[in-house]
PDBML (XML) file of the C-alpha atoms, coordinates in Angstrom:
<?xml version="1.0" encoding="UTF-8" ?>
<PDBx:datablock datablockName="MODEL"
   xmlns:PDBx="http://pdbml.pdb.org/schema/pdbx-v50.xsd"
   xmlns:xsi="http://www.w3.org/2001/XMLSchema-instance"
   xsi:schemaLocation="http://pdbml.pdb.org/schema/pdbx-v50.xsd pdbx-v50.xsd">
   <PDBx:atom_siteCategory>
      <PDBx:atom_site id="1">
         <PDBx:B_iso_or_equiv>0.00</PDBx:B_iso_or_equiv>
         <PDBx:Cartn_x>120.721</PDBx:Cartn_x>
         <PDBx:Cartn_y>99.295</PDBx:Cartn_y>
         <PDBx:Cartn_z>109.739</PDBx:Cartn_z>
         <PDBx:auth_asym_id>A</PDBx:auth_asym_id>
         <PDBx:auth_atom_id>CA</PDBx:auth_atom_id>
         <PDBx:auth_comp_id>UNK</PDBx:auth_comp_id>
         <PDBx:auth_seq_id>1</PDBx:auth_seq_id>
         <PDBx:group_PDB>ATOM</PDBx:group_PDB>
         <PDBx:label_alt_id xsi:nil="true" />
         <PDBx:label_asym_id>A</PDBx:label_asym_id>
         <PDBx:label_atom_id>CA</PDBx:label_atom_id>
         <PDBx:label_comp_id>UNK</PDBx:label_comp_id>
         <PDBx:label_entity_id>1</PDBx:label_entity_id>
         <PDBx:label_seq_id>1</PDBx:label_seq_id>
         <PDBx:occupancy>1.00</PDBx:occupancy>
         <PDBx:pdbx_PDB_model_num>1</PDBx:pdbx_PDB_model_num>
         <PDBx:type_symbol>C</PDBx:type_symbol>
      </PDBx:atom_site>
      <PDBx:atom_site id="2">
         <PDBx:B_iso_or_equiv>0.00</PDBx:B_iso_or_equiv>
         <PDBx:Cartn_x>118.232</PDBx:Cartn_x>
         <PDBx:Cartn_y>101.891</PDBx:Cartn_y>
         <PDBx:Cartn_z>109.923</PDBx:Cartn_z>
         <PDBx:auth_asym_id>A</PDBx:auth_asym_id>
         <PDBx:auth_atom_id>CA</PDBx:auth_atom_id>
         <PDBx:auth_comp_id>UNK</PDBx:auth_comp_id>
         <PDBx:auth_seq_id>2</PDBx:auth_seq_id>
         <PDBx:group_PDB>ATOM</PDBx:group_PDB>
         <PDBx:label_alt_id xsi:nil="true" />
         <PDBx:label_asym_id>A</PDBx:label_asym_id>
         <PDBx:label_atom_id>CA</PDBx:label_atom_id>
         <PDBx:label_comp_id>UNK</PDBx:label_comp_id>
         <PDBx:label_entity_id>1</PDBx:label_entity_id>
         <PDBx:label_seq_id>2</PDBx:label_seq_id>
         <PDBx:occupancy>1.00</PDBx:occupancy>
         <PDBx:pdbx_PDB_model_num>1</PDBx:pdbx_PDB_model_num>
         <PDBx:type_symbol>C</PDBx:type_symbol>
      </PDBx:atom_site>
      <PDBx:atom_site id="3">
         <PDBx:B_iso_or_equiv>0.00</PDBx:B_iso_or_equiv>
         <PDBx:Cartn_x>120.438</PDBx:Cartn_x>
         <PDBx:Cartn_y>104.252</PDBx:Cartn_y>
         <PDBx:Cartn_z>107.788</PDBx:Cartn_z>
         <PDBx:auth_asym_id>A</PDBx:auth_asym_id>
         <PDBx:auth_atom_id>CA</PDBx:auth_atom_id>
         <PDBx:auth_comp_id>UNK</PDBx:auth_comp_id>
         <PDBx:auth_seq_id>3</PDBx:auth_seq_id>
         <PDBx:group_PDB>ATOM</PDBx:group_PDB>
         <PDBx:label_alt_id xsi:nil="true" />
         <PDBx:label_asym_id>A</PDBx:label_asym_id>
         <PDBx:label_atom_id>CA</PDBx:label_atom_id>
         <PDBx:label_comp_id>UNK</PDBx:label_comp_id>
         <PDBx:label_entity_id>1</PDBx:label_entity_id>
         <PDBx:label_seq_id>3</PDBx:label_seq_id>
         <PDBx:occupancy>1.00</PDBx:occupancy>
         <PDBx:pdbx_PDB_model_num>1</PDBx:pdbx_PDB_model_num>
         <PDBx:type_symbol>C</PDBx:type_symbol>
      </PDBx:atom_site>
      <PDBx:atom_site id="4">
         <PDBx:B_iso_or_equiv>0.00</PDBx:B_iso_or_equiv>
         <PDBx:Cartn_x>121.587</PDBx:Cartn_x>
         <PDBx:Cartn_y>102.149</PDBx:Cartn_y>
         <PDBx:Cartn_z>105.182</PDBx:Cartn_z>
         <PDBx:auth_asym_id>A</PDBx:auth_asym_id>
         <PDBx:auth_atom_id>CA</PDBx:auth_atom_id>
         <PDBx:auth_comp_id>UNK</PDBx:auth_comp_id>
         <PDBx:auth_seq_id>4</PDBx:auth_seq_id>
         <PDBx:group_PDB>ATOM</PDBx:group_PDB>
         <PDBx:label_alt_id xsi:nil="true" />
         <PDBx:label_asym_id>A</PDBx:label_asym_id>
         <PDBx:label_atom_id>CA</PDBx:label_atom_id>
         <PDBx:label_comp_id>UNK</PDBx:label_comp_id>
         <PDBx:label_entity_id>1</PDBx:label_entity_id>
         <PDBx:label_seq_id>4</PDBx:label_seq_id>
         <PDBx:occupancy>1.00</PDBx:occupancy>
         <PDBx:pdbx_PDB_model_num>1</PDBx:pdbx_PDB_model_num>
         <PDBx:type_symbol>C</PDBx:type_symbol>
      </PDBx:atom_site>
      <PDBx:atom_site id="5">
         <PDBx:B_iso_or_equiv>0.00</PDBx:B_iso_or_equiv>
         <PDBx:Cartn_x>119.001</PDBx:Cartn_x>
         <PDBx:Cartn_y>99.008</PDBx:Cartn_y>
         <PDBx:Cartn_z>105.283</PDBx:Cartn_z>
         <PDBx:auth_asym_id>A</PDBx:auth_asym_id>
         <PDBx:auth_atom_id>CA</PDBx:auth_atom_id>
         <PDBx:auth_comp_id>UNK</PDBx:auth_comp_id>
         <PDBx:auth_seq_id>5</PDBx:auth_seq_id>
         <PDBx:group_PDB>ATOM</PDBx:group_PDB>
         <PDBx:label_alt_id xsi:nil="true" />
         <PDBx:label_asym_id>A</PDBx:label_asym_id>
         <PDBx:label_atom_id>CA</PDBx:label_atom_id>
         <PDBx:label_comp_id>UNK</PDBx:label_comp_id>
         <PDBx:label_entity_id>1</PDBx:label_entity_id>
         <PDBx:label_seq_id>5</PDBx:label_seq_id>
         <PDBx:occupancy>1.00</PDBx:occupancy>
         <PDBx:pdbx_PDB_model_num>1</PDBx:pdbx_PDB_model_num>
         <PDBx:type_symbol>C</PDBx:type_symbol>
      </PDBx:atom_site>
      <PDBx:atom_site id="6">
         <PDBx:B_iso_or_equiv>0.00</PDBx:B_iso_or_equiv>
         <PDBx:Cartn_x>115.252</PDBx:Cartn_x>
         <PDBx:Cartn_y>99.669</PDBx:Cartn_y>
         <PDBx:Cartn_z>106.639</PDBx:Cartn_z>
         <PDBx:auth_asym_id>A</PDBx:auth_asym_id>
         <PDBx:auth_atom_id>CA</PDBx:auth_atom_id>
         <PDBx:auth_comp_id>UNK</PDBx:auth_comp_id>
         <PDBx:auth_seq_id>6</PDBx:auth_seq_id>
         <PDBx:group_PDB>ATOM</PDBx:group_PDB>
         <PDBx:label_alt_id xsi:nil="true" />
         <PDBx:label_asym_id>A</PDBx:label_asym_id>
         <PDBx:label_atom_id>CA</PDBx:label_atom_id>
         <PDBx:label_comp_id>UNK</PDBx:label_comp_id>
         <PDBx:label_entity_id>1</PDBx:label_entity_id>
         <PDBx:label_seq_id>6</PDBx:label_seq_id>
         <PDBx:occupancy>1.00</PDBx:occupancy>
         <PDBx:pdbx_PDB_model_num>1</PDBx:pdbx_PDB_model_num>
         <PDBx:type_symbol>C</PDBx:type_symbol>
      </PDBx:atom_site>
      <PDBx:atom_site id="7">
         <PDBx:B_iso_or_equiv>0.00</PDBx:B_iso_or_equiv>
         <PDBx:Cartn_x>115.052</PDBx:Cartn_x>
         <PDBx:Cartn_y>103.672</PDBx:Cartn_y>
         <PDBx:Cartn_z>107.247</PDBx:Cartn_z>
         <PDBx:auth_asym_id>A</PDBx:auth_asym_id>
         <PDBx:auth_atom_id>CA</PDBx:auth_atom_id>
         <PDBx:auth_comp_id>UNK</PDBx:auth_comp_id>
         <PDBx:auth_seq_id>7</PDBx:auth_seq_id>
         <PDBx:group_PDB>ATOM</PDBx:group_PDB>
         <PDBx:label_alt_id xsi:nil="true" />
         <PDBx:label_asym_id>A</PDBx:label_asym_id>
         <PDBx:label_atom_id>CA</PDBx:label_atom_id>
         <PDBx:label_comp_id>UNK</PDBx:label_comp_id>
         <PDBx:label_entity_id>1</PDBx:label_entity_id>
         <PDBx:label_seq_id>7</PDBx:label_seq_id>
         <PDBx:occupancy>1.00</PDBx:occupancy>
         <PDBx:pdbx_PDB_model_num>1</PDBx:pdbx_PDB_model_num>
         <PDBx:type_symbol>C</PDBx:type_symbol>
      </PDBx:atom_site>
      <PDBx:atom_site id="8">
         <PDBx:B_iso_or_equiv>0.00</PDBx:B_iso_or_equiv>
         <PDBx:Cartn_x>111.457</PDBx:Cartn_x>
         <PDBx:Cartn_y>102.709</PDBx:Cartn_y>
         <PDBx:Cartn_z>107.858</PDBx:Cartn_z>
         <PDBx:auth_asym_id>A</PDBx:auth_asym_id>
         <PDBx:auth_atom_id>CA</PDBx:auth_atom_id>
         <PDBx:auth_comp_id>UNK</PDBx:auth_comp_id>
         <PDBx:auth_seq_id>8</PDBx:auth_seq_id>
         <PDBx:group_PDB>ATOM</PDBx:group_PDB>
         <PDBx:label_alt_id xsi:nil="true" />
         <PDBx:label_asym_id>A</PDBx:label_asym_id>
         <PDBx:label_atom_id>CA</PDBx:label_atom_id>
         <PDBx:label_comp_id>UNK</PDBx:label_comp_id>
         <PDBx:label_entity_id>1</PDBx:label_entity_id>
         <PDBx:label_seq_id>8</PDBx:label_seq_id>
         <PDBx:occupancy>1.00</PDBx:occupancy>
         <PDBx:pdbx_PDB_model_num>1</PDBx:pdbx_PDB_model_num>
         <PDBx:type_symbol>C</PDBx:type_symbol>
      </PDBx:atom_site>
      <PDBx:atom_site id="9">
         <PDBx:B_iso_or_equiv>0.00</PDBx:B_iso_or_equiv>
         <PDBx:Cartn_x>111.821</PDBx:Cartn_x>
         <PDBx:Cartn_y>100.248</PDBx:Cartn_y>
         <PDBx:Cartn_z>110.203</PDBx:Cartn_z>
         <PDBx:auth_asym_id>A</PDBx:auth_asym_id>
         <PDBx:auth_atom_id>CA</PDBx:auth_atom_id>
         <PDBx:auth_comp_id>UNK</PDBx:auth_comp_id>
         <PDBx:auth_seq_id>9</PDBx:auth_seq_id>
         <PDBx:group_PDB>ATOM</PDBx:group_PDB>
         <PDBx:label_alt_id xsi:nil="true" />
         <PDBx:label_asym_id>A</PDBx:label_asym_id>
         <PDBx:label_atom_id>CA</PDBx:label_atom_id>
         <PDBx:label_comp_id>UNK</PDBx:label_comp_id>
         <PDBx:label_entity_id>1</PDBx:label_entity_id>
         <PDBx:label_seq_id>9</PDBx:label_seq_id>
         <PDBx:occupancy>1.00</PDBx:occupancy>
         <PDBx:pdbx_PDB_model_num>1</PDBx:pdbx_PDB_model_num>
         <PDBx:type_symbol>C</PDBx:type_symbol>
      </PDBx:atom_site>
      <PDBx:atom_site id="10">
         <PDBx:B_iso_or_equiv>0.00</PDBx:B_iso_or_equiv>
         <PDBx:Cartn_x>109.351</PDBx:Cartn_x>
         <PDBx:Cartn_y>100.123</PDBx:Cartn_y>
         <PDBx:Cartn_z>113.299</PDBx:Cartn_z>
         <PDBx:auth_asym_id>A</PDBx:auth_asym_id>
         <PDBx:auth_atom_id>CA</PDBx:auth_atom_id>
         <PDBx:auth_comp_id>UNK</PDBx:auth_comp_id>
         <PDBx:auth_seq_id>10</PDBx:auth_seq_id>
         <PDBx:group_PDB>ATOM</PDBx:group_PDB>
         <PDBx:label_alt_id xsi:nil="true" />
         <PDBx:label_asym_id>A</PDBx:label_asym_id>
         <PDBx:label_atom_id>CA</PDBx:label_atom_id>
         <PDBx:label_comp_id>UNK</PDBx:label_comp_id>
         <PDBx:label_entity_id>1</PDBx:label_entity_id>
         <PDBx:label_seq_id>10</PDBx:label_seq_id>
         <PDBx:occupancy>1.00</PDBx:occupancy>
         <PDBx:pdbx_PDB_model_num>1</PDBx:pdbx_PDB_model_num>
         <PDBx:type_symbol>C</PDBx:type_symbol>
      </PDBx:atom_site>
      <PDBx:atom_site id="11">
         <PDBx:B_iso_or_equiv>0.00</PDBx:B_iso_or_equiv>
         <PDBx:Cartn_x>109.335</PDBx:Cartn_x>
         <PDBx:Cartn_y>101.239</PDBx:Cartn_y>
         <PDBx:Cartn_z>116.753</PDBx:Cartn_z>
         <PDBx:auth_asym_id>A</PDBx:auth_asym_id>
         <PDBx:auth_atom_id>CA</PDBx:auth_atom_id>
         <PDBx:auth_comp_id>UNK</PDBx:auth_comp_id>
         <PDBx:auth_seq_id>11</PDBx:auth_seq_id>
         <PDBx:group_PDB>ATOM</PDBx:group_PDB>
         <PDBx:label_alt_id xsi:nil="true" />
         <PDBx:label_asym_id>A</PDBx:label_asym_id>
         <PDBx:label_atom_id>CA</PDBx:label_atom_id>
         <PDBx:label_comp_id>UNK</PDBx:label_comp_id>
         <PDBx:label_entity_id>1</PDBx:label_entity_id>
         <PDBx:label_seq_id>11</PDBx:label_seq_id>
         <PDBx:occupancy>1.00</PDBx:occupancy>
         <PDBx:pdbx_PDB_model_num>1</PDBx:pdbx_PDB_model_num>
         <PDBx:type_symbol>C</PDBx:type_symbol>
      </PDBx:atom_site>
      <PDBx:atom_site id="12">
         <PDBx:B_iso_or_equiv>0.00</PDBx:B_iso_or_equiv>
         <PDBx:Cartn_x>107.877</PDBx:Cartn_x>
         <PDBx:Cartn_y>97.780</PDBx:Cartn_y>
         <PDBx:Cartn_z>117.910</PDBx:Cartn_z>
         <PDBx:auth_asym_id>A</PDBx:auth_asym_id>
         <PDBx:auth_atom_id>CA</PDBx:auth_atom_id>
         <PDBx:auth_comp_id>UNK</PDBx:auth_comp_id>
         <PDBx:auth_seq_id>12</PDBx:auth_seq_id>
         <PDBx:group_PDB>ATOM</PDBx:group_PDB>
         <PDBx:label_alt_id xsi:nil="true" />
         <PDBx:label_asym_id>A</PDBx:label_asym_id>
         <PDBx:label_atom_id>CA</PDBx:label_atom_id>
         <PDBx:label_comp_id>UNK</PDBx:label_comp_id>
         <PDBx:label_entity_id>1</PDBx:label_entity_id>
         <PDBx:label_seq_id>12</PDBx:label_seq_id>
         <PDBx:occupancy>1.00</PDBx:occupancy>
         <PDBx:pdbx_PDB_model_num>1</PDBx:pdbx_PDB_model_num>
         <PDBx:type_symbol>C</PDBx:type_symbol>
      </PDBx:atom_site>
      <PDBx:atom_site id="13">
         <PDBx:B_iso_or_equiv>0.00</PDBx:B_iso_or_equiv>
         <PDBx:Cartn_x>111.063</PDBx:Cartn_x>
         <PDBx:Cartn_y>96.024</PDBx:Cartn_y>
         <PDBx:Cartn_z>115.626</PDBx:Cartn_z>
         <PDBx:auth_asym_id>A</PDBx:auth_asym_id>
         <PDBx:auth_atom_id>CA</PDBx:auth_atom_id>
         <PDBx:auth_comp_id>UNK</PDBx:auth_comp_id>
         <PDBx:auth_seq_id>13</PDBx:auth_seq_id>
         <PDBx:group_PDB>ATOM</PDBx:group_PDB>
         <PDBx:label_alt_id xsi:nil="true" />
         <PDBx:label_asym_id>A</PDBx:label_asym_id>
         <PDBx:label_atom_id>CA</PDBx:label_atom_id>
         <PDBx:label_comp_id>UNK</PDBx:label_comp_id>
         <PDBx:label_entity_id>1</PDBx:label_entity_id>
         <PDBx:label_seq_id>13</PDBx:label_seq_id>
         <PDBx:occupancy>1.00</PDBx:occupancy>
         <PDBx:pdbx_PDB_model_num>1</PDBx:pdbx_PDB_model_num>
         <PDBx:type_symbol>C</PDBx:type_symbol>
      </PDBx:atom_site>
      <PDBx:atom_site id="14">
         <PDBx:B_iso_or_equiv>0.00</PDBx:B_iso_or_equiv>
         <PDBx:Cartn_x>113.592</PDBx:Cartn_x>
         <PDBx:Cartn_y>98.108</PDBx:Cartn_y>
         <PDBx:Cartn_z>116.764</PDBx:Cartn_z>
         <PDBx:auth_asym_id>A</PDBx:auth_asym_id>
         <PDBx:auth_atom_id>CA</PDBx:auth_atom_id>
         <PDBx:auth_comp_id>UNK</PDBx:auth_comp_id>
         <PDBx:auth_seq_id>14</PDBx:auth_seq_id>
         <PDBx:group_PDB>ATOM</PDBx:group_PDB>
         <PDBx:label_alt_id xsi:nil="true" />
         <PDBx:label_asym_id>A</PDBx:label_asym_id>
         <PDBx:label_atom_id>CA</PDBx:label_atom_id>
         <PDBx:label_comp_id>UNK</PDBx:label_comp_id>
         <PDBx:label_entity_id>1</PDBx:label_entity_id>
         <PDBx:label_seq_id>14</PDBx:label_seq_id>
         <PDBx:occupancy>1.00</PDBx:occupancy>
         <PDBx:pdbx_PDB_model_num>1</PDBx:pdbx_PDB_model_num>
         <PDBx:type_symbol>C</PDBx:type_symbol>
      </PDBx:atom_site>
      <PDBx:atom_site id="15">
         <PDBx:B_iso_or_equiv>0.00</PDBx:B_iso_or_equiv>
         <PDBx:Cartn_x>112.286</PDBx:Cartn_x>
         <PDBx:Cartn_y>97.162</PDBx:Cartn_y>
         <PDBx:Cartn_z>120.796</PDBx:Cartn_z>
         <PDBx:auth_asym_id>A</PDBx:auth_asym_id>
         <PDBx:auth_atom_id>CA</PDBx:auth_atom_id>
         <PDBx:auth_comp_id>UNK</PDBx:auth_comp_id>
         <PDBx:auth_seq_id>15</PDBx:auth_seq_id>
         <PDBx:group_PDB>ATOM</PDBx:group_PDB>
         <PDBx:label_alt_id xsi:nil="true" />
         <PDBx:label_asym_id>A</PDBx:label_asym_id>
         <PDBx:label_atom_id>CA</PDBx:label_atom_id>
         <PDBx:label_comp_id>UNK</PDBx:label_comp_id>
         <PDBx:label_entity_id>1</PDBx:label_entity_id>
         <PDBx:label_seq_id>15</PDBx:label_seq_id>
         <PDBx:occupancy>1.00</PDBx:occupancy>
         <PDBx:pdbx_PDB_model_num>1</PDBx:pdbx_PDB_model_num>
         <PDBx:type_symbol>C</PDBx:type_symbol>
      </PDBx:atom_site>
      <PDBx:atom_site id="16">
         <PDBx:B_iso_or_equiv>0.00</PDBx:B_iso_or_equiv>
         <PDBx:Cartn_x>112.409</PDBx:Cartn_x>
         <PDBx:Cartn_y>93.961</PDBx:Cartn_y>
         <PDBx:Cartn_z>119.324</PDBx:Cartn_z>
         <PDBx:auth_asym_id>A</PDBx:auth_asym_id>
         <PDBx:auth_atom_id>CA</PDBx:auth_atom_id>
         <PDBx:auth_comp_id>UNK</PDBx:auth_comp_id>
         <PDBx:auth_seq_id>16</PDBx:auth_seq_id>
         <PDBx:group_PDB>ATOM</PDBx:group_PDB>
         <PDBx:label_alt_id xsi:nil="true" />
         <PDBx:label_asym_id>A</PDBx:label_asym_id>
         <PDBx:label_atom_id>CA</PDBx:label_atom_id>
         <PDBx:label_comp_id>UNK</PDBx:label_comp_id>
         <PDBx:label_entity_id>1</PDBx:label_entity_id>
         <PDBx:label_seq_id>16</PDBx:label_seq_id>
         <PDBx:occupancy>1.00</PDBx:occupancy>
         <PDBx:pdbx_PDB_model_num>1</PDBx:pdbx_PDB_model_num>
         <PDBx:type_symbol>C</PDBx:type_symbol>
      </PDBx:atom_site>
      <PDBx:atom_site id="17">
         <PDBx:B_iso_or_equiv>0.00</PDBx:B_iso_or_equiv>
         <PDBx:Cartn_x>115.712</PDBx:Cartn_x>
         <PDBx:Cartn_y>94.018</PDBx:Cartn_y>
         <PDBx:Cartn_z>118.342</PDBx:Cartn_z>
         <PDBx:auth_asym_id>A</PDBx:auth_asym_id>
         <PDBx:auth_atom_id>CA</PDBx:auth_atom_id>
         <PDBx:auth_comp_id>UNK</PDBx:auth_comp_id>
         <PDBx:auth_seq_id>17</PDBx:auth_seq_id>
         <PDBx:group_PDB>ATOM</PDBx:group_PDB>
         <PDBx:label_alt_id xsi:nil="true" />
         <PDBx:label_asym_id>A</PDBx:label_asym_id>
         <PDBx:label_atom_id>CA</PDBx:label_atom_id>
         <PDBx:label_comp_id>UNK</PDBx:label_comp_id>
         <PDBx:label_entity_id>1</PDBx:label_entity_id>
         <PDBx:label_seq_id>17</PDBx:label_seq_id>
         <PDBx:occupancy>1.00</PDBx:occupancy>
         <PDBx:pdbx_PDB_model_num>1</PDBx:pdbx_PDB_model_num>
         <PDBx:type_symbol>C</PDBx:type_symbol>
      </PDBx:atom_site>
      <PDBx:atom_site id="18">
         <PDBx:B_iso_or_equiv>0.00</PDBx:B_iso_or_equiv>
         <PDBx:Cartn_x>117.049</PDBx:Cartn_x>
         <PDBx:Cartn_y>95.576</PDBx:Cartn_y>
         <PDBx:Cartn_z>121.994</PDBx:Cartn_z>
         <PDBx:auth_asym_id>A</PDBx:auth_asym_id>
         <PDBx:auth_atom_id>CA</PDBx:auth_atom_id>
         <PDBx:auth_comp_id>UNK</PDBx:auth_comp_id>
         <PDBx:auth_seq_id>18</PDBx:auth_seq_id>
         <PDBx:group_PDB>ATOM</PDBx:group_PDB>
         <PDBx:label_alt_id xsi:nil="true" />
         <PDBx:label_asym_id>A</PDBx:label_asym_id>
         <PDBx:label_atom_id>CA</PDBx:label_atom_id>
         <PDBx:label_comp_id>UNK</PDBx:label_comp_id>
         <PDBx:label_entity_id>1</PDBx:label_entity_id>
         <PDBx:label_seq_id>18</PDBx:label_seq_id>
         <PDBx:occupancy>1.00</PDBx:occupancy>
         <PDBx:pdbx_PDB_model_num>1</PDBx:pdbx_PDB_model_num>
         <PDBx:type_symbol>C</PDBx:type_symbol>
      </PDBx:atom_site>
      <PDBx:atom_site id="19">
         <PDBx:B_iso_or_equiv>0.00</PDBx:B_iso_or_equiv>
         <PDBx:Cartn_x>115.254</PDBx:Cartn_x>
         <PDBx:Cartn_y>92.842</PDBx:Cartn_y>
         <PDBx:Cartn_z>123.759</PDBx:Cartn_z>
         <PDBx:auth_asym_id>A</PDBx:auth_asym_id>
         <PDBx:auth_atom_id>CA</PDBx:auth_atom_id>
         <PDBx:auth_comp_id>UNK</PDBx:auth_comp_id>
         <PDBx:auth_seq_id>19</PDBx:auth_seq_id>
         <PDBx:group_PDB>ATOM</PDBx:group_PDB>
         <PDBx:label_alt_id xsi:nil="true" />
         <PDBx:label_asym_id>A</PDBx:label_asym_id>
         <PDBx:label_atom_id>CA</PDBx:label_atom_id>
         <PDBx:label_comp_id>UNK</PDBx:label_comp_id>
         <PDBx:label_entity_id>1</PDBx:label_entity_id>
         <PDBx:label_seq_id>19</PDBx:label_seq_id>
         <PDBx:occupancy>1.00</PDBx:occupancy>
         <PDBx:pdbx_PDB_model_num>1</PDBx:pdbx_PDB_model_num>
         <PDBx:type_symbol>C</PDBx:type_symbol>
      </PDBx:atom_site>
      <PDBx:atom_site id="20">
         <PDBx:B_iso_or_equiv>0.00</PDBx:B_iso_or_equiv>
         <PDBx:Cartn_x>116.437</PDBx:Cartn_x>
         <PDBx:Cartn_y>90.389</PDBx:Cartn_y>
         <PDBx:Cartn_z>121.633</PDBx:Cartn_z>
         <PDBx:auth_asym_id>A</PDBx:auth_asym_id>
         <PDBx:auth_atom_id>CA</PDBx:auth_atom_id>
         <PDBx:auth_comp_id>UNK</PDBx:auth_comp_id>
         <PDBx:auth_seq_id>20</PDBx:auth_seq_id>
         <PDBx:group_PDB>ATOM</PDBx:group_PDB>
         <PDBx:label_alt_id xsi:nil="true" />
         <PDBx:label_asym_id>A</PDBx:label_asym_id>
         <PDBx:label_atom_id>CA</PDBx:label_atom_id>
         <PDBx:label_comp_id>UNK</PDBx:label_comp_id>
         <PDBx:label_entity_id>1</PDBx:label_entity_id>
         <PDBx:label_seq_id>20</PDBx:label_seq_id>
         <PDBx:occupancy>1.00</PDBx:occupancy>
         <PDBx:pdbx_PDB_model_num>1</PDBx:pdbx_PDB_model_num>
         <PDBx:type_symbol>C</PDBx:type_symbol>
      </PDBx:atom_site>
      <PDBx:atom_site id="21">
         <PDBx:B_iso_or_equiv>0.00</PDBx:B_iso_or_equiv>
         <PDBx:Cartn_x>120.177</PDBx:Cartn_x>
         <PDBx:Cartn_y>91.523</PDBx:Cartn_y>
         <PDBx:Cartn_z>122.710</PDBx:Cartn_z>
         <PDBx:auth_asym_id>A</PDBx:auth_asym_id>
         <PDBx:auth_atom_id>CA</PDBx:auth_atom_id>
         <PDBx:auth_comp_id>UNK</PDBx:auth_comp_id>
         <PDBx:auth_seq_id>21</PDBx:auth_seq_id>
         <PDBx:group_PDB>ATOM</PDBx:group_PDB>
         <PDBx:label_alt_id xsi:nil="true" />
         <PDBx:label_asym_id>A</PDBx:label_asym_id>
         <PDBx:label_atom_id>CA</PDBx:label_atom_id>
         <PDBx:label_comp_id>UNK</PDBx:label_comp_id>
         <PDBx:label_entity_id>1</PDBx:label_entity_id>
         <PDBx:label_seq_id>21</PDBx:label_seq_id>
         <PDBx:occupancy>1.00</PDBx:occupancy>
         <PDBx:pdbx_PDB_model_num>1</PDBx:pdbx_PDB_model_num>
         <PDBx:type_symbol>C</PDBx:type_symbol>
      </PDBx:atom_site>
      <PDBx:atom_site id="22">
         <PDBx:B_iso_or_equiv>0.00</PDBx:B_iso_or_equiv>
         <PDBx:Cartn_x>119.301</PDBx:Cartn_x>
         <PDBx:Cartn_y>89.983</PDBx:Cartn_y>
         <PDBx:Cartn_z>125.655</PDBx:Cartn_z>
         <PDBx:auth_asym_id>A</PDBx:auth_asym_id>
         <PDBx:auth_atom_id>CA</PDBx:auth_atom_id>
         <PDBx:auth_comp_id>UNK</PDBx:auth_comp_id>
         <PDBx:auth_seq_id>22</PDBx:auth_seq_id>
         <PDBx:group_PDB>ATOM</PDBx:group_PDB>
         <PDBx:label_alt_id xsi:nil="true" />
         <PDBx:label_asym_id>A</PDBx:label_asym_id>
         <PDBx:label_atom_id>CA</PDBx:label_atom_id>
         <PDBx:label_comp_id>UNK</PDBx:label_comp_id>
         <PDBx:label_entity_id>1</PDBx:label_entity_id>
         <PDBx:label_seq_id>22</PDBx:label_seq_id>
         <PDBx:occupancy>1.00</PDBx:occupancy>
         <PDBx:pdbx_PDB_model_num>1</PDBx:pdbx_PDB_model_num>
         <PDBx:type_symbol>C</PDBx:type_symbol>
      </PDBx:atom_site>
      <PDBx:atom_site id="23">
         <PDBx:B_iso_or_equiv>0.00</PDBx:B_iso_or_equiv>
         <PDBx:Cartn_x>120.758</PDBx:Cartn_x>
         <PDBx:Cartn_y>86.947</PDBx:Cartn_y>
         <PDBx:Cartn_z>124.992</PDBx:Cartn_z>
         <PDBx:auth_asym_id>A</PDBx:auth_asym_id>
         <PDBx:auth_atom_id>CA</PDBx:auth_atom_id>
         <PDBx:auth_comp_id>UNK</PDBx:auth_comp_id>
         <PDBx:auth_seq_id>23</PDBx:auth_seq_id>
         <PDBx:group_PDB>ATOM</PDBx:group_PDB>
         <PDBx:label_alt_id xsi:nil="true" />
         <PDBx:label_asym_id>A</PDBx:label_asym_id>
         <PDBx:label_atom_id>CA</PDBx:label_atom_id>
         <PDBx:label_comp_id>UNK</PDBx:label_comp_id>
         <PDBx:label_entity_id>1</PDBx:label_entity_id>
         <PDBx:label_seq_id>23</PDBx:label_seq_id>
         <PDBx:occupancy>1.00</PDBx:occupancy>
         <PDBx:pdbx_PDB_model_num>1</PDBx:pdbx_PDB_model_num>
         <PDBx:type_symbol>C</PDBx:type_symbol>
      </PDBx:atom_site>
      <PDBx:atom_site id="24">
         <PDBx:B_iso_or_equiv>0.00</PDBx:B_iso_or_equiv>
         <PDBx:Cartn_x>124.083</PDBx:Cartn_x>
         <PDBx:Cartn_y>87.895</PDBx:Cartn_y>
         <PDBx:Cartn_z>124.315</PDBx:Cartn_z>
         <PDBx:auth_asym_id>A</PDBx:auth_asym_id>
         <PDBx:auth_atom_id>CA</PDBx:auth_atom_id>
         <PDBx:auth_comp_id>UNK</PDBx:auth_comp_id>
         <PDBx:auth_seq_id>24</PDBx:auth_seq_id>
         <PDBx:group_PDB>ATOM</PDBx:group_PDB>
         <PDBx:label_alt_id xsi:nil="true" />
         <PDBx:label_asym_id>A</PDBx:label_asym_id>
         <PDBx:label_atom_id>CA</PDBx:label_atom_id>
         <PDBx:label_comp_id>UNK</PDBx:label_comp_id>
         <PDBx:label_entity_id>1</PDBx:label_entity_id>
         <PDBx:label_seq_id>24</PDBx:label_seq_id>
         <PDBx:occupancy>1.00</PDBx:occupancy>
         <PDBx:pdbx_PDB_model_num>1</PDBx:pdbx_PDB_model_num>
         <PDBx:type_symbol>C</PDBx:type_symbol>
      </PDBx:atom_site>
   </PDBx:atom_siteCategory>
</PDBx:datablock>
């Protein structure tokens, strides 16, 4: 996603993202 969607995506949204995973 980073690559080929949001290569500036945040720090604080990517942790976001790897807590989110969580739940699966």
């Amino acid at each position: 996603w980073i690559r080929y969607g949001e290569p500036g995506m945040s720090r604080a949204d990517q942790d976001r993202y790897v807590r989110e995973m969580a739940r699966i």
